[in-house]
PDB file of N, CA and C in Angstrom:
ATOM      1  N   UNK A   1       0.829  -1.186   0.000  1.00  0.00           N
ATOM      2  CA  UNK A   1       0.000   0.000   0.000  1.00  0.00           C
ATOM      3  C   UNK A   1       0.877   1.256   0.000  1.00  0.00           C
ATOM      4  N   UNK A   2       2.013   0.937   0.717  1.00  0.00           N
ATOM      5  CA  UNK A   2       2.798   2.290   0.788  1.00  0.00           C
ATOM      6  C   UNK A   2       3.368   2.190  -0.860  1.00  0.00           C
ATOM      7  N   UNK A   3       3.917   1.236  -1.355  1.00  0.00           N
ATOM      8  CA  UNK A   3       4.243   1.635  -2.518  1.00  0.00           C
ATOM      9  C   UNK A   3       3.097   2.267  -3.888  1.00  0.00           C
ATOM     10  N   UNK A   4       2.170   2.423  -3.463  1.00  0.00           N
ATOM     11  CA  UNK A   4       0.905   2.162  -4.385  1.00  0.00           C
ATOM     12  C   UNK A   4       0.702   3.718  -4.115  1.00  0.00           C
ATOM     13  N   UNK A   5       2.028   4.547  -4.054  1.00  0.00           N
ATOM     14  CA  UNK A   5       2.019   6.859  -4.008  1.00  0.00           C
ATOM     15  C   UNK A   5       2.713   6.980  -4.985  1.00  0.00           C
ATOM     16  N   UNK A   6       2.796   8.121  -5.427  1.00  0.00           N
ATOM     17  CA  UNK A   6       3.816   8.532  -6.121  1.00  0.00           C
ATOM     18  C   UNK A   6       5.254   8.647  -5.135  1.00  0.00           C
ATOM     19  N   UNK A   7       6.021   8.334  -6.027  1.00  0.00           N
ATOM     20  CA  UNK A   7       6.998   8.472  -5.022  1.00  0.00           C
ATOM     21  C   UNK A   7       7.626   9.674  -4.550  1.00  0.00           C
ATOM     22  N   UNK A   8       7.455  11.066  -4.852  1.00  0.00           N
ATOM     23  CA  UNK A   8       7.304  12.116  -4.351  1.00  0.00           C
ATOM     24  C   UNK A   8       6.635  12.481  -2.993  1.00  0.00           C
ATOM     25  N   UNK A   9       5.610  11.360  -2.923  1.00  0.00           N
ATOM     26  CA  UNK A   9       5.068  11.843  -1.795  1.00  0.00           C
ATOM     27  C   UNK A   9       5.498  10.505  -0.123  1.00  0.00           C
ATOM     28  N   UNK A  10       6.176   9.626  -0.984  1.00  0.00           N
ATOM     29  CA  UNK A  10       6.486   8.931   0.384  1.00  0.00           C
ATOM     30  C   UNK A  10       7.604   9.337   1.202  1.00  0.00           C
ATOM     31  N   UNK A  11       8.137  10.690   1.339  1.00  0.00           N
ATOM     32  CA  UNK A  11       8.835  11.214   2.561  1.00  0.00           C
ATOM     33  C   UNK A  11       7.708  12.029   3.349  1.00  0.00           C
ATOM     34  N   UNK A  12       6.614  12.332   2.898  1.00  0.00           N
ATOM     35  CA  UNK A  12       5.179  12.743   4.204  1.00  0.00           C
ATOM     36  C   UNK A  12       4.518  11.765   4.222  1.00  0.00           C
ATOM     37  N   UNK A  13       4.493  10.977   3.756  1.00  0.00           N
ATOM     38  CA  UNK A  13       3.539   9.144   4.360  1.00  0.00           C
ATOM     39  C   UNK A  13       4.632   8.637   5.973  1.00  0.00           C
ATOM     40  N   UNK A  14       5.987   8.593   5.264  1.00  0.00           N
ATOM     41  CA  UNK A  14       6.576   8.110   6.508  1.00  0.00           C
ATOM     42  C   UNK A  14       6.507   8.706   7.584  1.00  0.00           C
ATOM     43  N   UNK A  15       6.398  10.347   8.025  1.00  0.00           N
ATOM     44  CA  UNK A  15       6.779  11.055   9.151  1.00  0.00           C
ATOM     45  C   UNK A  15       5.361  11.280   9.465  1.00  0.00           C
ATOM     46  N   UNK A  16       5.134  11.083  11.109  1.00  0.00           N
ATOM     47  CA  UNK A  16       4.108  12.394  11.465  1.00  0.00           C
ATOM     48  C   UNK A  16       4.603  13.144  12.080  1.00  0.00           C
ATOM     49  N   UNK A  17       5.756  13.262  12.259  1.00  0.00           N
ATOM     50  CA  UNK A  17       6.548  14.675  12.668  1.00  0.00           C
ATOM     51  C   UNK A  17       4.780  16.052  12.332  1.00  0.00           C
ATOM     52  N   UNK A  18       4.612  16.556  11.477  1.00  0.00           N
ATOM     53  CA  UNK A  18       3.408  17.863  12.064  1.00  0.00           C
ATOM     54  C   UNK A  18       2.231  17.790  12.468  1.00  0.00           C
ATOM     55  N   UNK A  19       1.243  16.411  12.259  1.00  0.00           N
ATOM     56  CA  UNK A  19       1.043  16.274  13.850  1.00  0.00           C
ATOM     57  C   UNK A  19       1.444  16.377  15.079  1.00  0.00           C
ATOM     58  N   UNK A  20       2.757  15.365  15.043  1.00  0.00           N
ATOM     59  CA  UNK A  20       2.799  15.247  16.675  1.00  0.00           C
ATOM     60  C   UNK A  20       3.123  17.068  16.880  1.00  0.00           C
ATOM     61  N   UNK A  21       3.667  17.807  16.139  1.00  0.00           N
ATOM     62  CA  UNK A  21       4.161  18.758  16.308  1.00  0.00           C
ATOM     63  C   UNK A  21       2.931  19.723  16.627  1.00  0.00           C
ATOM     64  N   UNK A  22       1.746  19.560  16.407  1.00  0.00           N
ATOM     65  CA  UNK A  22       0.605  20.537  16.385  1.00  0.00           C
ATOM     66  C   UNK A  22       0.272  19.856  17.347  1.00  0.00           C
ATOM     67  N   UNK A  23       0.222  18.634  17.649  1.00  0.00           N
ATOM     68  CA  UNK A  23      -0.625  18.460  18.941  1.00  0.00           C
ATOM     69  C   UNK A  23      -0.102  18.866  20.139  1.00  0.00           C
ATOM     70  N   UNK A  24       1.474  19.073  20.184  1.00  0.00           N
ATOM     71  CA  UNK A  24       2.085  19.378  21.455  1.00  0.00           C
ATOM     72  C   UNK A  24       1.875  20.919  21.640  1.00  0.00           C
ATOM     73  N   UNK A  25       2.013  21.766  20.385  1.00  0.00           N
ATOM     74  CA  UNK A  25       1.213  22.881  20.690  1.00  0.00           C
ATOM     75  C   UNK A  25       0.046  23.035  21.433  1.00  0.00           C
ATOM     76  N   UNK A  26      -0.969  22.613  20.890  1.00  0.00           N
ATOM     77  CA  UNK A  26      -1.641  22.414  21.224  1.00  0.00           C
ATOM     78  C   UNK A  26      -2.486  22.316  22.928  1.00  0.00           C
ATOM     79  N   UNK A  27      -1.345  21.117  22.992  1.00  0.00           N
ATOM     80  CA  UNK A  27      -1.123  20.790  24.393  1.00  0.00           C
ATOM     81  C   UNK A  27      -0.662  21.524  25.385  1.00  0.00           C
ATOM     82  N   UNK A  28       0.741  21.648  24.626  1.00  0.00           N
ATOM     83  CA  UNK A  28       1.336  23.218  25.887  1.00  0.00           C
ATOM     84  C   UNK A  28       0.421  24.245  25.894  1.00  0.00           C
ATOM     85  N   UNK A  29      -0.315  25.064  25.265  1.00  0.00           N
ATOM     86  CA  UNK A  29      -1.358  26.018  24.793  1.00  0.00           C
ATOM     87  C   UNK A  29      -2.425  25.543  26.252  1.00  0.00           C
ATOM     88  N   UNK A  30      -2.963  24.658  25.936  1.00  0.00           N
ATOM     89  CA  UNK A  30      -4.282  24.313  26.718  1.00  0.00           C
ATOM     90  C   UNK A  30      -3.577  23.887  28.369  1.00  0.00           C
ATOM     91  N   UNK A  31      -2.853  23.469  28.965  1.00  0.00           N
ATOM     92  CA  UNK A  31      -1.769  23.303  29.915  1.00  0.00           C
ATOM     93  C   UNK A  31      -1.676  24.348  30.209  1.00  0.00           C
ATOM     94  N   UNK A  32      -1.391  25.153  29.527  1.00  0.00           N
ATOM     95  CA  UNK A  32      -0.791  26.654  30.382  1.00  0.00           C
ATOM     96  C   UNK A  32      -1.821  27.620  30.880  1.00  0.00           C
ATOM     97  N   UNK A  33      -2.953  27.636  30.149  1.00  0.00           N
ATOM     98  CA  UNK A  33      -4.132  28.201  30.291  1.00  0.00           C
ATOM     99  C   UNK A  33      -5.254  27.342  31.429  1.00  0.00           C
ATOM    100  N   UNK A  34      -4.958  25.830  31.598  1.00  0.00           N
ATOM    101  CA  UNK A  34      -5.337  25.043  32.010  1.00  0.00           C
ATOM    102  C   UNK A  34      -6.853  25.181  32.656  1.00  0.00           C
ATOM    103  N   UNK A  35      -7.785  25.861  32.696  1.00  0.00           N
ATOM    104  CA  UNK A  35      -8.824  26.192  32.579  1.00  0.00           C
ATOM    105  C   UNK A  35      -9.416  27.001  31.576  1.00  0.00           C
ATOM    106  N   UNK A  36      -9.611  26.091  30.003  1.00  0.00           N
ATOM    107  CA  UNK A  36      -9.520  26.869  29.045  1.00  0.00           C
ATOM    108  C   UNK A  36     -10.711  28.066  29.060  1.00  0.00           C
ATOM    109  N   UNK A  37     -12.443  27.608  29.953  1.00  0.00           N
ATOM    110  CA  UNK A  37     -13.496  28.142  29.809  1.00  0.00           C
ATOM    111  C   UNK A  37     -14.106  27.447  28.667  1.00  0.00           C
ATOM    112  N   UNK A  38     -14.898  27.914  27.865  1.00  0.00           N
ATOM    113  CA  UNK A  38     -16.089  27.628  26.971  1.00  0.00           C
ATOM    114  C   UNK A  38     -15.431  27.045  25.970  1.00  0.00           C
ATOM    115  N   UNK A  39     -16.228  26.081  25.321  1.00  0.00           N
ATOM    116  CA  UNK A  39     -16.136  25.409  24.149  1.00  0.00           C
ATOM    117  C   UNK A  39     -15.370  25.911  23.179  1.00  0.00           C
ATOM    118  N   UNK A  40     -16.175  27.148  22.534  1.00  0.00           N
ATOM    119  CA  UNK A  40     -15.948  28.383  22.113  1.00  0.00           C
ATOM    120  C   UNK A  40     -14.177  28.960  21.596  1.00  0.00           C
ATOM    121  N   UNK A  41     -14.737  29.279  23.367  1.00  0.00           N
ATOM    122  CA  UNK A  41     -13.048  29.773  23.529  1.00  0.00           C
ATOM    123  C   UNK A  41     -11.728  28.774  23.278  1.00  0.00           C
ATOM    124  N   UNK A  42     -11.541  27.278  23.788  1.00  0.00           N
ATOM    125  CA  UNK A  42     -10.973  26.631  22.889  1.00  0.00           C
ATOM    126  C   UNK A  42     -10.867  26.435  21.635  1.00  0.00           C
ATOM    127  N   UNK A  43     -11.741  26.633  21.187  1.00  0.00           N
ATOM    128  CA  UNK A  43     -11.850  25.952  19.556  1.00  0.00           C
ATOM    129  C   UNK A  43     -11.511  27.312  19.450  1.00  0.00           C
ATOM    130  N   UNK A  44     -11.362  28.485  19.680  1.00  0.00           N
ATOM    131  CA  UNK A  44     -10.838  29.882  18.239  1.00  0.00           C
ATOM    132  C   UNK A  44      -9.432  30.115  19.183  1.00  0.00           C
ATOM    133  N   UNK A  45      -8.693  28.941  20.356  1.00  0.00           N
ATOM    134  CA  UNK A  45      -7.405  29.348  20.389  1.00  0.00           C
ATOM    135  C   UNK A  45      -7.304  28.364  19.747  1.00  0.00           C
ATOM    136  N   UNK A  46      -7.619  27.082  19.762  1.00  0.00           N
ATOM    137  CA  UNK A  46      -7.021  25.823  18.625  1.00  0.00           C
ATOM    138  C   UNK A  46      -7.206  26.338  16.998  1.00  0.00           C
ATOM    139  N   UNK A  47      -7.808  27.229  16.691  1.00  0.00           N
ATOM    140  CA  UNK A  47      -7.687  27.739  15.496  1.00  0.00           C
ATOM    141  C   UNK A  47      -6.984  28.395  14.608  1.00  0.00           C
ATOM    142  N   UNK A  48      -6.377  29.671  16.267  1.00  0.00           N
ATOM    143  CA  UNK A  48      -5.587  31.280  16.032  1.00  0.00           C
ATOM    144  C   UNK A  48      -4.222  29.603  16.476  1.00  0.00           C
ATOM    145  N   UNK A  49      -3.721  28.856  16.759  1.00  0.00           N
ATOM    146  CA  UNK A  49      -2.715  28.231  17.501  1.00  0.00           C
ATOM    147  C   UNK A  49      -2.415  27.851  15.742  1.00  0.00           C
ATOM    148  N   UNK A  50      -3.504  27.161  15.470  1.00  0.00           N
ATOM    149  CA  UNK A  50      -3.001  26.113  13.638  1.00  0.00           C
ATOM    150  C   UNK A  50      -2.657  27.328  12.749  1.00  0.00           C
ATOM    151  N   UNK A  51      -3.339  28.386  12.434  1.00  0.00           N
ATOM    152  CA  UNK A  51      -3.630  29.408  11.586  1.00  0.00           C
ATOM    153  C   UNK A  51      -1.837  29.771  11.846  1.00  0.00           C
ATOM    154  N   UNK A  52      -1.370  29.991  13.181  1.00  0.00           N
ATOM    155  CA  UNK A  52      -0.188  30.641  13.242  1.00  0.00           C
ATOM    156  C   UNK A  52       1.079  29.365  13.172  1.00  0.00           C
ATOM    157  N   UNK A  53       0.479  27.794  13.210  1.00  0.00           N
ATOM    158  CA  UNK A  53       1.913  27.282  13.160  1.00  0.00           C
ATOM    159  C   UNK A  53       1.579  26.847  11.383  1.00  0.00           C
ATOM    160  N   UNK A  54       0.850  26.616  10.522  1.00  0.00           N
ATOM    161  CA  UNK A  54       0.843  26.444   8.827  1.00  0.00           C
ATOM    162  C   UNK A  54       2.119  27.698   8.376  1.00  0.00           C
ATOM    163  N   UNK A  55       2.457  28.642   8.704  1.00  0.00           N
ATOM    164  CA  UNK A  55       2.859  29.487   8.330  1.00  0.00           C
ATOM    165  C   UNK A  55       4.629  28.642   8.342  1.00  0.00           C
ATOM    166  N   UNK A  56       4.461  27.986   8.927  1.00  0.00           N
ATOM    167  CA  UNK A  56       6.150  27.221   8.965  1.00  0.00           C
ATOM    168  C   UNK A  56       6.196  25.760   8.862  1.00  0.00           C
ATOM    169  N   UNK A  57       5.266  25.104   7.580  1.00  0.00           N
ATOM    170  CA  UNK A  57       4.546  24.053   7.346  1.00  0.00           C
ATOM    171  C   UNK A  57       5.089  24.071   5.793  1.00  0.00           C
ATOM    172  N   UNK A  58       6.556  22.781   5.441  1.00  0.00           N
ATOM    173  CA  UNK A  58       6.702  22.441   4.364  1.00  0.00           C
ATOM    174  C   UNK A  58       5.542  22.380   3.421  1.00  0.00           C
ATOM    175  N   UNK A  59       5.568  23.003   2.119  1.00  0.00           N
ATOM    176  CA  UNK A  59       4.988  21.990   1.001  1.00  0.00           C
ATOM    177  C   UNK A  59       5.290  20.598   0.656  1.00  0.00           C
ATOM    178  N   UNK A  60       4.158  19.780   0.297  1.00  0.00           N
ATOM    179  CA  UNK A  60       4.229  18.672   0.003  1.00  0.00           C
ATOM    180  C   UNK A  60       4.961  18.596  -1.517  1.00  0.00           C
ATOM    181  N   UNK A  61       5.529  17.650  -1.416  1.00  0.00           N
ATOM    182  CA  UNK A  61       6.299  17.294  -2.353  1.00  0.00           C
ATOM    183  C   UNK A  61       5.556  16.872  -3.892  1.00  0.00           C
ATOM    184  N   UNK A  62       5.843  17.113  -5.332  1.00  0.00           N
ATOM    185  CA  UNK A  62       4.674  15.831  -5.483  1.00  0.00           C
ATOM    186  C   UNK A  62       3.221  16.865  -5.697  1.00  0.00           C
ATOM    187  N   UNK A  63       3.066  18.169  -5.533  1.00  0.00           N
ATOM    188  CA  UNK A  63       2.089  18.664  -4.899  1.00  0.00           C
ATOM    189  C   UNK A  63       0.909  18.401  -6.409  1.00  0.00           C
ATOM    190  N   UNK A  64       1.579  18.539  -7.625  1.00  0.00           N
ATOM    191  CA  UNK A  64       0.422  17.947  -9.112  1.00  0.00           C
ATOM    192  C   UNK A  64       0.006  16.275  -9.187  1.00  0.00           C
ATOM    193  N   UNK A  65       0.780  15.854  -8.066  1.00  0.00           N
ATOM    194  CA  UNK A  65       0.457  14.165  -8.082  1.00  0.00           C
ATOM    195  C   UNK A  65      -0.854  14.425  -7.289  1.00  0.00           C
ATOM    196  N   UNK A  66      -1.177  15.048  -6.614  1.00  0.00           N
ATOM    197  CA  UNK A  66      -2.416  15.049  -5.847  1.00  0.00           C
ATOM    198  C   UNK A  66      -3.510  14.576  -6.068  1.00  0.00           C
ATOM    199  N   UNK A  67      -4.114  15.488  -7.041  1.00  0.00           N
ATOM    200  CA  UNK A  67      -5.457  15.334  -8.463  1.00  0.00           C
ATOM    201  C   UNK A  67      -5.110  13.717  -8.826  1.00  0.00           C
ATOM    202  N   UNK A  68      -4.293  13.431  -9.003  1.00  0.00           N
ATOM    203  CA  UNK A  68      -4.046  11.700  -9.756  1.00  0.00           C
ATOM    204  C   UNK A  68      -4.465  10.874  -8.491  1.00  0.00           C
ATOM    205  N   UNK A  69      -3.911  11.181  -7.137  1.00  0.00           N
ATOM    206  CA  UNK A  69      -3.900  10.036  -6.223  1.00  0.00           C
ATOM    207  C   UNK A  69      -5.623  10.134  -5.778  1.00  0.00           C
ATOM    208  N   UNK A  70      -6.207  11.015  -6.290  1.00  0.00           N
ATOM    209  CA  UNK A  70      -7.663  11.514  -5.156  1.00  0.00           C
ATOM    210  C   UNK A  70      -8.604  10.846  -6.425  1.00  0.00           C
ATOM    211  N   UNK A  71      -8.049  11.415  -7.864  1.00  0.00           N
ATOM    212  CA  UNK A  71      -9.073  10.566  -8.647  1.00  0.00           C
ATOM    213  C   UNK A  71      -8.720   8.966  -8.221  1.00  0.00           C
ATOM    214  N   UNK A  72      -8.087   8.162  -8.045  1.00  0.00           N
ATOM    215  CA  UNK A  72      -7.479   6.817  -7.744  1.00  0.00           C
ATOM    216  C   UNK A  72      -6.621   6.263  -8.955  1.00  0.00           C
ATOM    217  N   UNK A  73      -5.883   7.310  -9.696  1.00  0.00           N
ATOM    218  CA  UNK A  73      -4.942   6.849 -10.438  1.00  0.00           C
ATOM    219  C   UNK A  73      -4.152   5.823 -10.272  1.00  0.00           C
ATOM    220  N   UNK A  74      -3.689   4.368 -10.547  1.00  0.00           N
ATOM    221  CA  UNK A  74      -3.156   3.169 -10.215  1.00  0.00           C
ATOM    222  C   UNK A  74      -1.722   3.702 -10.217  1.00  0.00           C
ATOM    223  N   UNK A  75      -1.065   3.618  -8.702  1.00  0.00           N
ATOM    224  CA  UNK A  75       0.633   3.726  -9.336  1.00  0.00           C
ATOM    225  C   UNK A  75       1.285   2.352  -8.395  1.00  0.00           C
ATOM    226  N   UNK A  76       2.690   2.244  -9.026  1.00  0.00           N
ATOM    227  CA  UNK A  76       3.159   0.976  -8.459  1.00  0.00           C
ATOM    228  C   UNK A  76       4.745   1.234  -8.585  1.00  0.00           C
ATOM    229  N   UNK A  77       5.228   1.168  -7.370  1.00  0.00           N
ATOM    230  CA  UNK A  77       6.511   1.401  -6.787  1.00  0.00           C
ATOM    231  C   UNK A  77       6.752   2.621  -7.034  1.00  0.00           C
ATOM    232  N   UNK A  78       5.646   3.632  -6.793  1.00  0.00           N
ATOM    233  CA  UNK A  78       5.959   5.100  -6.921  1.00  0.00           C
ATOM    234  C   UNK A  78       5.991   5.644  -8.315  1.00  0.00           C
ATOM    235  N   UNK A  79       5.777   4.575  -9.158  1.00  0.00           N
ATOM    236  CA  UNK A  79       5.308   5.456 -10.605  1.00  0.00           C
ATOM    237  C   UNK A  79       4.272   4.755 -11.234  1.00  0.00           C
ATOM    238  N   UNK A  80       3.448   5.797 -11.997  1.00  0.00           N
ATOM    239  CA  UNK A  80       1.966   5.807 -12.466  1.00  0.00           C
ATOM    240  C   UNK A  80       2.012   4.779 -13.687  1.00  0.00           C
ATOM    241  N   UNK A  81       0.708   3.748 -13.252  1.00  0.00           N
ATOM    242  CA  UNK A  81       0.481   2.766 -14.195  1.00  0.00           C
ATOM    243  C   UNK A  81      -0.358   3.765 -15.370  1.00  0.00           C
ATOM    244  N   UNK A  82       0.159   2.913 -16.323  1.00  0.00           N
ATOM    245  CA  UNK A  82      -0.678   3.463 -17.487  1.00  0.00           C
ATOM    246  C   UNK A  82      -1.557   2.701 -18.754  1.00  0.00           C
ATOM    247  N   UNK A  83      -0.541   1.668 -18.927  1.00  0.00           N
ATOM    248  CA  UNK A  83      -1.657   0.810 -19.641  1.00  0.00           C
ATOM    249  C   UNK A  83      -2.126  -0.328 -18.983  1.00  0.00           C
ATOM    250  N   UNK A  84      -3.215  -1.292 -19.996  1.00  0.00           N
ATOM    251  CA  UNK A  84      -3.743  -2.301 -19.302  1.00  0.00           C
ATOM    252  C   UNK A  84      -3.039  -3.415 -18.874  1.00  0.00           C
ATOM    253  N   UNK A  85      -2.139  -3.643 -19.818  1.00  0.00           N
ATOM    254  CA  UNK A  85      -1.306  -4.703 -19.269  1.00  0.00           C
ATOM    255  C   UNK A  85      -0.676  -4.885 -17.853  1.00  0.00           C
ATOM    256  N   UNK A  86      -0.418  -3.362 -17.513  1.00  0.00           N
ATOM    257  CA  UNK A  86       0.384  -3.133 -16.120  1.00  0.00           C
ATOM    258  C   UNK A  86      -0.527  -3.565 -15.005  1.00  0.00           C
ATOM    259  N   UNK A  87      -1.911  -2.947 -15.182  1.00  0.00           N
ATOM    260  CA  UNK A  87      -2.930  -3.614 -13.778  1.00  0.00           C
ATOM    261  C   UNK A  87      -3.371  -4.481 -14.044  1.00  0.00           C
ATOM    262  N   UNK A  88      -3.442  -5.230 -15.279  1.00  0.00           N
ATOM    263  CA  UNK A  88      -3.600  -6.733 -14.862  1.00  0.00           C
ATOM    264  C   UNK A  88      -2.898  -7.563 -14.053  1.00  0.00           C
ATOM    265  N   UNK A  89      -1.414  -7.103 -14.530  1.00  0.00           N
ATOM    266  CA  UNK A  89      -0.136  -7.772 -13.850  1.00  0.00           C
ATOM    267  C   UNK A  89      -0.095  -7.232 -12.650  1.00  0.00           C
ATOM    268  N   UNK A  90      -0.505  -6.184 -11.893  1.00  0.00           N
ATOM    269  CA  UNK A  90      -0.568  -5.705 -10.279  1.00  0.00           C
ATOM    270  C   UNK A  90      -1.383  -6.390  -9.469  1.00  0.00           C
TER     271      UNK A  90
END
């Protein structure tokens, strides 16, 4: 399955490095405040918190392979099948 990306994009399949990285924000954020109050009020600092860490958030690699992987374009070992013969044989 992992081979079945373009291969542009399997150095952000392997890491969750910006998750874990937003959630510890996150975390320290709500910790420090530790009585956040209203629903509300969490959710528009978890908002103003993401809004301000995207700003130092690599582009994805790969970023025109996108449209191919979402329609379900067939790829195999990181490059795009194209004729029939190839997905029969996959």
């Amino acid at each position: 399955a992992f081979y079945d990306y373009p291969a542009e994009h399997w150095v952000h399949i392997r890491t969750t490095n910006p998750i874990e990285s937003t959630f510890a924000t996150g975390r320290l954020r709500t910790n420090r405040t530790r009585n956040c109050g209203a629903r509300e009020t969490t959710l528009a600092m978890v908002f103003k918190l993401l809004q301000s860490a995207q700003k130092n958030w690599r582009r994805i690699k790969g970023f025109g392979k996108l449209e191919l992987v979402v329609n379900n374009v067939p790829f195999r070992d990181g490059e795009q099948v194209n004729d029939q013969s190839d997905r029969i044989a996959a």
